[in-house]
PDB file of N, CA and C in Angstrom:
ATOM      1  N   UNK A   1     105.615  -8.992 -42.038  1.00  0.00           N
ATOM      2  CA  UNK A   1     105.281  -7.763 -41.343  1.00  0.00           C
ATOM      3  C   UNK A   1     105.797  -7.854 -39.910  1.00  0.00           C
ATOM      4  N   UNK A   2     106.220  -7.232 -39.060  1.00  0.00           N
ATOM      5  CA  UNK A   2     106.994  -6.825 -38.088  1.00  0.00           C
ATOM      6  C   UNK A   2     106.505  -5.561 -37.320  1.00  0.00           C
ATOM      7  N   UNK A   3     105.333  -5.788 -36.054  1.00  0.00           N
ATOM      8  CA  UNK A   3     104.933  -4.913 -35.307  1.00  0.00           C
ATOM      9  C   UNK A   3     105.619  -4.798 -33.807  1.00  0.00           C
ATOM     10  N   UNK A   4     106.224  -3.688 -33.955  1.00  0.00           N
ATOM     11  CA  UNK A   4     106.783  -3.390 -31.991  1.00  0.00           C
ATOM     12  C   UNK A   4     105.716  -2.696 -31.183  1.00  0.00           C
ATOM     13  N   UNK A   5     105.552  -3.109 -29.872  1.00  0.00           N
ATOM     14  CA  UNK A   5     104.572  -2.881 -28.986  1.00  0.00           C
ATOM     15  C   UNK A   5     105.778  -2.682 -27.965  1.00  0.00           C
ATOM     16  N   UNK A   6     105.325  -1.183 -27.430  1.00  0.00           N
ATOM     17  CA  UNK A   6     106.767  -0.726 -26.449  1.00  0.00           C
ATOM     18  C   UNK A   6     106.077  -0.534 -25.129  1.00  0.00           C
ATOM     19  N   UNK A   7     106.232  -1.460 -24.102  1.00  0.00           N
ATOM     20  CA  UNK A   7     105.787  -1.224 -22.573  1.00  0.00           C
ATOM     21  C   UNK A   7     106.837  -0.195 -21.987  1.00  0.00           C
ATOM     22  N   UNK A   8     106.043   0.782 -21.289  1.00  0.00           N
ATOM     23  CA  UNK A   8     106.834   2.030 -20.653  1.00  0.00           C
ATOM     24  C   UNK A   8     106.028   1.605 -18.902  1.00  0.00           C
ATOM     25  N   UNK A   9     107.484   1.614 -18.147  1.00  0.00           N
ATOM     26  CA  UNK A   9     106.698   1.767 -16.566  1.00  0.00           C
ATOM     27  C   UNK A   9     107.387   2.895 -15.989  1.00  0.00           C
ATOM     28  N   UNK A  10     107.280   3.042 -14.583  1.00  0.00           N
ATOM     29  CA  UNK A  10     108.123   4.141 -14.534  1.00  0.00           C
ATOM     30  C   UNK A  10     108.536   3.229 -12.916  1.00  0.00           C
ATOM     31  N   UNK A  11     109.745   3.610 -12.282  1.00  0.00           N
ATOM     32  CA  UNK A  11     109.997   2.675 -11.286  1.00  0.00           C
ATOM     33  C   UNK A  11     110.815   3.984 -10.246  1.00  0.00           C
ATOM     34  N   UNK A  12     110.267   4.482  -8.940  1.00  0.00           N
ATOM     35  CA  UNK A  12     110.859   5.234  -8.299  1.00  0.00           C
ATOM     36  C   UNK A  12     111.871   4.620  -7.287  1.00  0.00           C
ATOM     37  N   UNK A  13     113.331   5.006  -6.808  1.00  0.00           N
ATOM     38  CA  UNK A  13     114.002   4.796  -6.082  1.00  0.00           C
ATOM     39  C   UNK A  13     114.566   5.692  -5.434  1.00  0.00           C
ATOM     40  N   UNK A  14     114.802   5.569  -4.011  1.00  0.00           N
ATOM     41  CA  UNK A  14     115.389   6.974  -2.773  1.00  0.00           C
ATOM     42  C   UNK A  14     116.904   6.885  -3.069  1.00  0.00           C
ATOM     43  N   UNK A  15     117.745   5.958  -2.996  1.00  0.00           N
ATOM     44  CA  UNK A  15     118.831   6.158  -3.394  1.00  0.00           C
ATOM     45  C   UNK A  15     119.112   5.148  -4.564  1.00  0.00           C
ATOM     46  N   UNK A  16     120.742   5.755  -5.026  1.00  0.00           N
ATOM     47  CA  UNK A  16     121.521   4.862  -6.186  1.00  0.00           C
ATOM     48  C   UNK A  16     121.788   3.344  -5.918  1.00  0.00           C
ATOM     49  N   UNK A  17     121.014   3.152  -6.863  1.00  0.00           N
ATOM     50  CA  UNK A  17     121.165   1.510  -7.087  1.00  0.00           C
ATOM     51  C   UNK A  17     121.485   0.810  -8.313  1.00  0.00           C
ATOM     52  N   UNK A  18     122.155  -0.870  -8.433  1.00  0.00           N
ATOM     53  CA  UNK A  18     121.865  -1.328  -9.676  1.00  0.00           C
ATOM     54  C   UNK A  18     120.832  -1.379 -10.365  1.00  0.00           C
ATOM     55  N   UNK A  19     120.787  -1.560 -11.539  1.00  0.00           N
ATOM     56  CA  UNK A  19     119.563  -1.594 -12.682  1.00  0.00           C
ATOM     57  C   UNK A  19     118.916  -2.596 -12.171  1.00  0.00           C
ATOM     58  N   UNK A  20     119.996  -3.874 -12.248  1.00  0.00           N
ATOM     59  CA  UNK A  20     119.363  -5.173 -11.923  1.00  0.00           C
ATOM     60  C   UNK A  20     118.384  -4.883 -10.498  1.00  0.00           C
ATOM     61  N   UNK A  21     118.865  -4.476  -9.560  1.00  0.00           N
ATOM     62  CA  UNK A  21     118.076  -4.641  -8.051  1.00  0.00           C
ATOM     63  C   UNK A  21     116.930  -4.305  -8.081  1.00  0.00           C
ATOM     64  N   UNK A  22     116.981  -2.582  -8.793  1.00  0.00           N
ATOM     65  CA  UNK A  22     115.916  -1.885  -9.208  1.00  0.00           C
ATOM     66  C   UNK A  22     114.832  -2.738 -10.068  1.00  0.00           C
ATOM     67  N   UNK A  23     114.695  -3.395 -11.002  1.00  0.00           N
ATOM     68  CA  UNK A  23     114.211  -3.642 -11.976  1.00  0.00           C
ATOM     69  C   UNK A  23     113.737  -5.602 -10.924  1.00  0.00           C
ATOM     70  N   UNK A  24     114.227  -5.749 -10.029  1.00  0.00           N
ATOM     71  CA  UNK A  24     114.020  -6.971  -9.542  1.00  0.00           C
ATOM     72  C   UNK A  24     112.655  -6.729  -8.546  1.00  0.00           C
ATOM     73  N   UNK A  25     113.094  -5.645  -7.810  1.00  0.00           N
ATOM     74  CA  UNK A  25     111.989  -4.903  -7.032  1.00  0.00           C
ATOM     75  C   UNK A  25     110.674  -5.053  -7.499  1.00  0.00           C
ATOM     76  N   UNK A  26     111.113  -4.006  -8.857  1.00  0.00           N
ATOM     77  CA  UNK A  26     109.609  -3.982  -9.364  1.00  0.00           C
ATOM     78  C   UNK A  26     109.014  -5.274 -10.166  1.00  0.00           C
ATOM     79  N   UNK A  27     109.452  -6.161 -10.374  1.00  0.00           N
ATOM     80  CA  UNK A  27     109.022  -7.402 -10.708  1.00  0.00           C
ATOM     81  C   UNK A  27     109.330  -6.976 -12.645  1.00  0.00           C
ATOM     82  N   UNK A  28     110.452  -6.416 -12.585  1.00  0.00           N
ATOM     83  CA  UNK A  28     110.624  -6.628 -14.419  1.00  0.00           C
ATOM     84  C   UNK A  28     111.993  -7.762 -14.629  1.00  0.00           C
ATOM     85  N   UNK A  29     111.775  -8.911 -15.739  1.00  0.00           N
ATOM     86  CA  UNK A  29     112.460  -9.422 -15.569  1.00  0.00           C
ATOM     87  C   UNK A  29     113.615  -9.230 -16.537  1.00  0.00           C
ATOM     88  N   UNK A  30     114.687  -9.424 -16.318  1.00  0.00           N
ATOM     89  CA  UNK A  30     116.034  -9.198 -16.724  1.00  0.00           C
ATOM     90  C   UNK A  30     116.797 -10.366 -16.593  1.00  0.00           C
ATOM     91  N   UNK A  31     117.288 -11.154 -17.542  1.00  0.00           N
ATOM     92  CA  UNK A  31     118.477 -12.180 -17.839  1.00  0.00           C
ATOM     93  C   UNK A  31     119.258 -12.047 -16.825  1.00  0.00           C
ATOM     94  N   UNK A  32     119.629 -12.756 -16.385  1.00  0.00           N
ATOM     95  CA  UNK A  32     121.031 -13.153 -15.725  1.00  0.00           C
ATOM     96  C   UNK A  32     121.251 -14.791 -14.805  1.00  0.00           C
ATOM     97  N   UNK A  33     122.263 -14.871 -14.935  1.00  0.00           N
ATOM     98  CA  UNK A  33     122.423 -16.298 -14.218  1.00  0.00           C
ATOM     99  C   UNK A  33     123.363 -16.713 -13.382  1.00  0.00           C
ATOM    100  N   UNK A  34     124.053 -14.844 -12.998  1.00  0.00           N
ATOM    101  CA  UNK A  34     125.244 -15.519 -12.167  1.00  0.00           C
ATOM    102  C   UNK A  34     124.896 -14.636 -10.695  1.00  0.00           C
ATOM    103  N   UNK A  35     123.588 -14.308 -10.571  1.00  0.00           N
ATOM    104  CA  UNK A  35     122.580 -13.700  -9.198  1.00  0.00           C
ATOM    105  C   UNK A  35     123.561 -12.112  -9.109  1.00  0.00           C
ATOM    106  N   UNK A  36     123.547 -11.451 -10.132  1.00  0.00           N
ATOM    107  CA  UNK A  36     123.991 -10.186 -10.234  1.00  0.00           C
ATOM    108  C   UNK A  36     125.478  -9.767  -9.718  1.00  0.00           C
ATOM    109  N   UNK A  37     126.524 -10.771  -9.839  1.00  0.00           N
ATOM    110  CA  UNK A  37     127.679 -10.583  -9.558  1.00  0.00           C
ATOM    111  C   UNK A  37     128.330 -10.329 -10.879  1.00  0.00           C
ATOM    112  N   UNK A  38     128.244 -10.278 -11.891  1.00  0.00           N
ATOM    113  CA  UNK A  38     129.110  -9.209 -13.090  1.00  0.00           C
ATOM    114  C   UNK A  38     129.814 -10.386 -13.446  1.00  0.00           C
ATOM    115  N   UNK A  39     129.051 -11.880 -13.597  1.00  0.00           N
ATOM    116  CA  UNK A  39     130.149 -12.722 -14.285  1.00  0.00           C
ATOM    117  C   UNK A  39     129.817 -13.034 -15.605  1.00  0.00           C
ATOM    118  N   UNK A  40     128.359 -13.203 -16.176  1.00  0.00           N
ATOM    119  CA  UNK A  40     127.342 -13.696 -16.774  1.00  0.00           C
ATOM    120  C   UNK A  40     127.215 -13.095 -18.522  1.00  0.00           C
ATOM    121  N   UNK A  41     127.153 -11.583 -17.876  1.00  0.00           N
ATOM    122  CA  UNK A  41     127.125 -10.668 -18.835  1.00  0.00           C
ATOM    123  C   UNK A  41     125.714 -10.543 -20.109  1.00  0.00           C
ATOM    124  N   UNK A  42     124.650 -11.567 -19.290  1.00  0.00           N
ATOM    125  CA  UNK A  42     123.790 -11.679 -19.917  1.00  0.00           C
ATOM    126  C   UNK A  42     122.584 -10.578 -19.744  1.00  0.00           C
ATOM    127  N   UNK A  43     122.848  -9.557 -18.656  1.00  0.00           N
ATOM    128  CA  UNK A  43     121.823  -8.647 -17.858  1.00  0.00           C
ATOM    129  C   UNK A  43     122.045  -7.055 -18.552  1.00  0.00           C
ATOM    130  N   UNK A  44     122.381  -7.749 -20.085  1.00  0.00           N
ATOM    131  CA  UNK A  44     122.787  -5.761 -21.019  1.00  0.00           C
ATOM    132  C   UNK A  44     120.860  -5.118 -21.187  1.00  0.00           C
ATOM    133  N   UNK A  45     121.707  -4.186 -20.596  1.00  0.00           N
ATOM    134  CA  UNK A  45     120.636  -3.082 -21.217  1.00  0.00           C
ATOM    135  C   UNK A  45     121.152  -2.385 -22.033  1.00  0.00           C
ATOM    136  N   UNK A  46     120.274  -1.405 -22.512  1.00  0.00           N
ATOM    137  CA  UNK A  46     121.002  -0.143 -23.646  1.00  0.00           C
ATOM    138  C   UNK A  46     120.023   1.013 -23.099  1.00  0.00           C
ATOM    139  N   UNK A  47     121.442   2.199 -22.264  1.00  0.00           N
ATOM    140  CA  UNK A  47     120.735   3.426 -22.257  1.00  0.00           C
ATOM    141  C   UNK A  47     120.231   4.324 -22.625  1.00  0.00           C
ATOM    142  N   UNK A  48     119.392   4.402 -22.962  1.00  0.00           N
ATOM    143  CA  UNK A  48     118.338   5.918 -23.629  1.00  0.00           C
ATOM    144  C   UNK A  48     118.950   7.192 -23.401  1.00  0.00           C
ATOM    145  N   UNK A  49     118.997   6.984 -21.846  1.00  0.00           N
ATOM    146  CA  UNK A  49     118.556   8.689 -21.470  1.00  0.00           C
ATOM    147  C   UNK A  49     119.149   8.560 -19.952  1.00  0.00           C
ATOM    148  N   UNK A  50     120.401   9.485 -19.826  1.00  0.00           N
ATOM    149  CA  UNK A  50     120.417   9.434 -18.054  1.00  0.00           C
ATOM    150  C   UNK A  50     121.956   9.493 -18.135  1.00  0.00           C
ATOM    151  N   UNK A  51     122.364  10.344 -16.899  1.00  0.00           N
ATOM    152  CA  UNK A  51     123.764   9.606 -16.950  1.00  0.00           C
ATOM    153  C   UNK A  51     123.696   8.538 -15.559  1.00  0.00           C
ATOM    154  N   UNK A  52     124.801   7.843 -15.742  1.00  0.00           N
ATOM    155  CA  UNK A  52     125.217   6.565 -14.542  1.00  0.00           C
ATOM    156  C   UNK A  52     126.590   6.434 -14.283  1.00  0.00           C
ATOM    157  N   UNK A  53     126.730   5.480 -13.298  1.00  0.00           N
ATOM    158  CA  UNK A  53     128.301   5.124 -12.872  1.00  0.00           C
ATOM    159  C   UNK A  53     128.787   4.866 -14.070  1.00  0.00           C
ATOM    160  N   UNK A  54     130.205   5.442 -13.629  1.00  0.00           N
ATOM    161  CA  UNK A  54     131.070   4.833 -14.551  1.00  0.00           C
ATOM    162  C   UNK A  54     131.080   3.497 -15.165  1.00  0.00           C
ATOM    163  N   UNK A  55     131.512   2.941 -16.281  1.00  0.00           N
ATOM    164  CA  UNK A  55     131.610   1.141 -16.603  1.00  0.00           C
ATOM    165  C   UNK A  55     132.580   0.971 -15.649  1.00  0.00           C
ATOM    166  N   UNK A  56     132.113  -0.295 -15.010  1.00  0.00           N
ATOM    167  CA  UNK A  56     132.903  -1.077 -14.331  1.00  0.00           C
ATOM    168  C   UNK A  56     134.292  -1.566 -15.049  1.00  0.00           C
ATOM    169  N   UNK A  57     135.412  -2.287 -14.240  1.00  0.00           N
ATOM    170  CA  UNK A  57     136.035  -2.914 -15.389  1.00  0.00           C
ATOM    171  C   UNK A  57     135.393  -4.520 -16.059  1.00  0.00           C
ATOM    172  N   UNK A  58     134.750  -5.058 -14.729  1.00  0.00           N
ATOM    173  CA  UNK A  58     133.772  -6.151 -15.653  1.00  0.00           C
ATOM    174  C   UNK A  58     133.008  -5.888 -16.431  1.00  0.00           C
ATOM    175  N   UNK A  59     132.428  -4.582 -16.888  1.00  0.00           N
ATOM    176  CA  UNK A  59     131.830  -4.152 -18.279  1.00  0.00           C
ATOM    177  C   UNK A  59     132.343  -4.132 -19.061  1.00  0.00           C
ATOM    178  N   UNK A  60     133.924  -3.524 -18.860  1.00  0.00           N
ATOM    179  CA  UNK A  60     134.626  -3.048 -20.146  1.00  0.00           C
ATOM    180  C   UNK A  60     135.151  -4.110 -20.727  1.00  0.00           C
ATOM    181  N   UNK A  61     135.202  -5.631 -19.409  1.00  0.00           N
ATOM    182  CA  UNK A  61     135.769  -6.449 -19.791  1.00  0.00           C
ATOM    183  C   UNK A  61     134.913  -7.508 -20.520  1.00  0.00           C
ATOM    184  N   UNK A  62     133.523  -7.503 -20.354  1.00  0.00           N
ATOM    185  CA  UNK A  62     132.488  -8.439 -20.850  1.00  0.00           C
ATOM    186  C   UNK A  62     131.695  -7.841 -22.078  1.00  0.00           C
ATOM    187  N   UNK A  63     131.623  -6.288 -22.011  1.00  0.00           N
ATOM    188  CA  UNK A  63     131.086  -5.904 -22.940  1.00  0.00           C
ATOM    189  C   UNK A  63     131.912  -5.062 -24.289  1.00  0.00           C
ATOM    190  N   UNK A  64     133.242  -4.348 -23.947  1.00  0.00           N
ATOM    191  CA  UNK A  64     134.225  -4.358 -24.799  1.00  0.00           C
ATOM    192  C   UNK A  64     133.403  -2.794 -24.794  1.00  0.00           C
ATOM    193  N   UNK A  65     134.547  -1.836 -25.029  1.00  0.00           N
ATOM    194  CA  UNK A  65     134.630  -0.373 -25.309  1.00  0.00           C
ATOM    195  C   UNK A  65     133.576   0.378 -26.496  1.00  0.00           C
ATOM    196  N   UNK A  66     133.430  -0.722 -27.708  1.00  0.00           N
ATOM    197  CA  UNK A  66     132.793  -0.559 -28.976  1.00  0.00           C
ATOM    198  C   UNK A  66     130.922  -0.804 -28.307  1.00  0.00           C
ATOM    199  N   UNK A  67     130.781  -1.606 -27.208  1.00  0.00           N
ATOM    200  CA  UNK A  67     129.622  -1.527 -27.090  1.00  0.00           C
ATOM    201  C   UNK A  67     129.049  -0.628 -25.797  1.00  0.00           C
ATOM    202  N   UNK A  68     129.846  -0.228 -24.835  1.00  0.00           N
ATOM    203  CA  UNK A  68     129.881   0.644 -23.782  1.00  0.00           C
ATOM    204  C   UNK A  68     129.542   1.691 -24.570  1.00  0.00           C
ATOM    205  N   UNK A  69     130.372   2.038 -25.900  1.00  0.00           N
ATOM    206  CA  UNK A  69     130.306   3.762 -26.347  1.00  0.00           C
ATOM    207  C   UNK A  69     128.602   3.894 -27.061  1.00  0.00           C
ATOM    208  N   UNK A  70     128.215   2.658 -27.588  1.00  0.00           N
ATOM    209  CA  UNK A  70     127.056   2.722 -28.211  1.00  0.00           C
ATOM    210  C   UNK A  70     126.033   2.610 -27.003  1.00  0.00           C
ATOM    211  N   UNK A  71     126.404   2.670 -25.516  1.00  0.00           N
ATOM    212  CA  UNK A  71     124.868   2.656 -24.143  1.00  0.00           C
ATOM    213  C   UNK A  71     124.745   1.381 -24.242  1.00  0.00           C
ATOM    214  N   UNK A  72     125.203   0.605 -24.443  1.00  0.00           N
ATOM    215  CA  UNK A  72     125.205  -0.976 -23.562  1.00  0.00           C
ATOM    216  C   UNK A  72     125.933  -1.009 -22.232  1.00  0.00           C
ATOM    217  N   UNK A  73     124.721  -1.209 -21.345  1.00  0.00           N
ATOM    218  CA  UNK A  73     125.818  -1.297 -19.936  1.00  0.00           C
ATOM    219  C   UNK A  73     125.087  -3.462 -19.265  1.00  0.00           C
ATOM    220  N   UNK A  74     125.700  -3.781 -18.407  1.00  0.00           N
ATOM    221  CA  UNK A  74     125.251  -4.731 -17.458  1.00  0.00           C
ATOM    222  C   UNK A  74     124.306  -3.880 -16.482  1.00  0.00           C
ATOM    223  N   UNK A  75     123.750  -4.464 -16.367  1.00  0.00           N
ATOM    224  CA  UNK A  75     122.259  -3.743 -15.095  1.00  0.00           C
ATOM    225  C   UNK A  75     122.668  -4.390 -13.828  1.00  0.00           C
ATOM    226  N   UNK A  76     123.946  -5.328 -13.558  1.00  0.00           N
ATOM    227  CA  UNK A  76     123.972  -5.945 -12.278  1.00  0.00           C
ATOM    228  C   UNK A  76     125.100  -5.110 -11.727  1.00  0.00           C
ATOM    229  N   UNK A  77     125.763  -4.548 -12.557  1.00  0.00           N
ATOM    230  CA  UNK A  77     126.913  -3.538 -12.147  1.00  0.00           C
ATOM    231  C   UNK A  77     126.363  -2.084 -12.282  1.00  0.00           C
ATOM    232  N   UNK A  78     125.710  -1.728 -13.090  1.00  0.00           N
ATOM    233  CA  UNK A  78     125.578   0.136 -13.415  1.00  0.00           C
ATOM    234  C   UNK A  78     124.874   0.224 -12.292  1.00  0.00           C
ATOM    235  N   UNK A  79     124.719   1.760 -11.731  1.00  0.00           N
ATOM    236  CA  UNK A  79     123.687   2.267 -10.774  1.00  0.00           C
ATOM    237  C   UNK A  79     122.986   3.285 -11.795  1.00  0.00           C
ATOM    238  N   UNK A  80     121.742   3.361 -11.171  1.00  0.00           N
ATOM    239  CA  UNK A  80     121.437   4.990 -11.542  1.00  0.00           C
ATOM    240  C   UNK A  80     121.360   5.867 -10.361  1.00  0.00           C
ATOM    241  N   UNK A  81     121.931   6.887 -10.950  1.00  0.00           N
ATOM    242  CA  UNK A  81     122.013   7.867 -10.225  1.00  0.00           C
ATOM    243  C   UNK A  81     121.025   9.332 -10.133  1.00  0.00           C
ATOM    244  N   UNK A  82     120.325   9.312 -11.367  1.00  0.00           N
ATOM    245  CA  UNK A  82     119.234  10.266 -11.437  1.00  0.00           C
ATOM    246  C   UNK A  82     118.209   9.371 -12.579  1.00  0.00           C
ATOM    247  N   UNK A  83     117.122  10.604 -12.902  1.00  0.00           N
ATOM    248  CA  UNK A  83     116.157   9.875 -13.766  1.00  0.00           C
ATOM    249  C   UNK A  83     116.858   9.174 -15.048  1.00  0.00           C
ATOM    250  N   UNK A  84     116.564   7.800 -15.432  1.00  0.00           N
ATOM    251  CA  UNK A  84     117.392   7.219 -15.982  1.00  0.00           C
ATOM    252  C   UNK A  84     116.313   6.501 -17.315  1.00  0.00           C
ATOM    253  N   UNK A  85     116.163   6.435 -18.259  1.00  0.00           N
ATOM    254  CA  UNK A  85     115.530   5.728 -19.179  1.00  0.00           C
ATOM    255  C   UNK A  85     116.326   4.765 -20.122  1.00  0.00           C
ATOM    256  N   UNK A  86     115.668   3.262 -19.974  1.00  0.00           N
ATOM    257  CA  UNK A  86     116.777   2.346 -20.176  1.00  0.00           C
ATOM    258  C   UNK A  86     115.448   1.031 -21.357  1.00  0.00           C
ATOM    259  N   UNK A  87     116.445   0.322 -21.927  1.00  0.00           N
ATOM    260  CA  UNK A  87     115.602  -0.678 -22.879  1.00  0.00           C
ATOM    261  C   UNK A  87     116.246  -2.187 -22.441  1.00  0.00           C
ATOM    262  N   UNK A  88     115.291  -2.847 -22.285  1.00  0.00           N
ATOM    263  CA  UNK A  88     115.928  -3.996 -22.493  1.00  0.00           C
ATOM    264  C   UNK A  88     115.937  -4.788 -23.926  1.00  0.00           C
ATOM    265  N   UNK A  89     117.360  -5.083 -23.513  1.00  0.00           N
ATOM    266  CA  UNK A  89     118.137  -6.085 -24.337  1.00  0.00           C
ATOM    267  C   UNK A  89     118.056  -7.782 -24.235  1.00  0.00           C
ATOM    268  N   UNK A  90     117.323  -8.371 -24.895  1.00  0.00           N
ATOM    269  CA  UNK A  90     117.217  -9.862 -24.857  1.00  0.00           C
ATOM    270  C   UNK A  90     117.913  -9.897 -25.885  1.00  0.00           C
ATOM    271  N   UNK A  91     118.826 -10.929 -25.718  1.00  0.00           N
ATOM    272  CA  UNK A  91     119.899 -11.796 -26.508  1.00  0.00           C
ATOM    273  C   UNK A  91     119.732 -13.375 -26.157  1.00  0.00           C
TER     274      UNK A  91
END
C-alpha cells in the first residue's frame, strides 16, 4: 500500500528570484551541492503552475529539452516571476 501526504506552504516574495533562494529563505529544503551555481543539477523541481524565466542554457544542458518540455526546471537557475506553484523533486 502506498499513501502520499502533500505539504502545501505558500512563500511570498517582492521581487523575481531563484526557486532555490526563495525556498532557502523560507527554510524548505532542496538538494543541491554546488551552493546554487547551475553545476550540480541536483536542485530539479517540476512546475505545476506559473510561468518563469526562460531555461537557462545550463538547464538545457543538465536537464536536456525532453525534460524542460515535461516542467522540470533547476531551482538554482529559474526565477519566478509571478504566482508560481512548484513540487519537489527528490532523486
Amino acid at each position: 500500500m502506498s499513501i502520499k501526504v502533500k505539504f502545501i506552504s505558500n512563500i511570498e516574495i517582492e521581487e523575481p528570484d531563484t526557486l532555490l533562494k526563495v525556498a532557502k529563505s523560507a527554510r524548505v529544503k532542496i538538494k543541491d551541492s554546488c551552493d546554487g551555481k547551475g553545476k550540480c543539477g541536483k536542485c530539479i523541481v517540476k512546475i505545476l503552475e506559473g510561468t518563469l524565466s526562460k531555461p537557462t542554457k545550463q538547464e538545457k544542458k543538465l536537464l536536456g529539452e525532453e525534460n524542460l518540455s515535461k516542467g522540470y526546471r533547476l531551482a538554482c537557475e529559474v526565477e519566478a516571476t509571478e504566482d508560481t506553484i512548484i513540487e519537489l523533486v527528490h532523486k
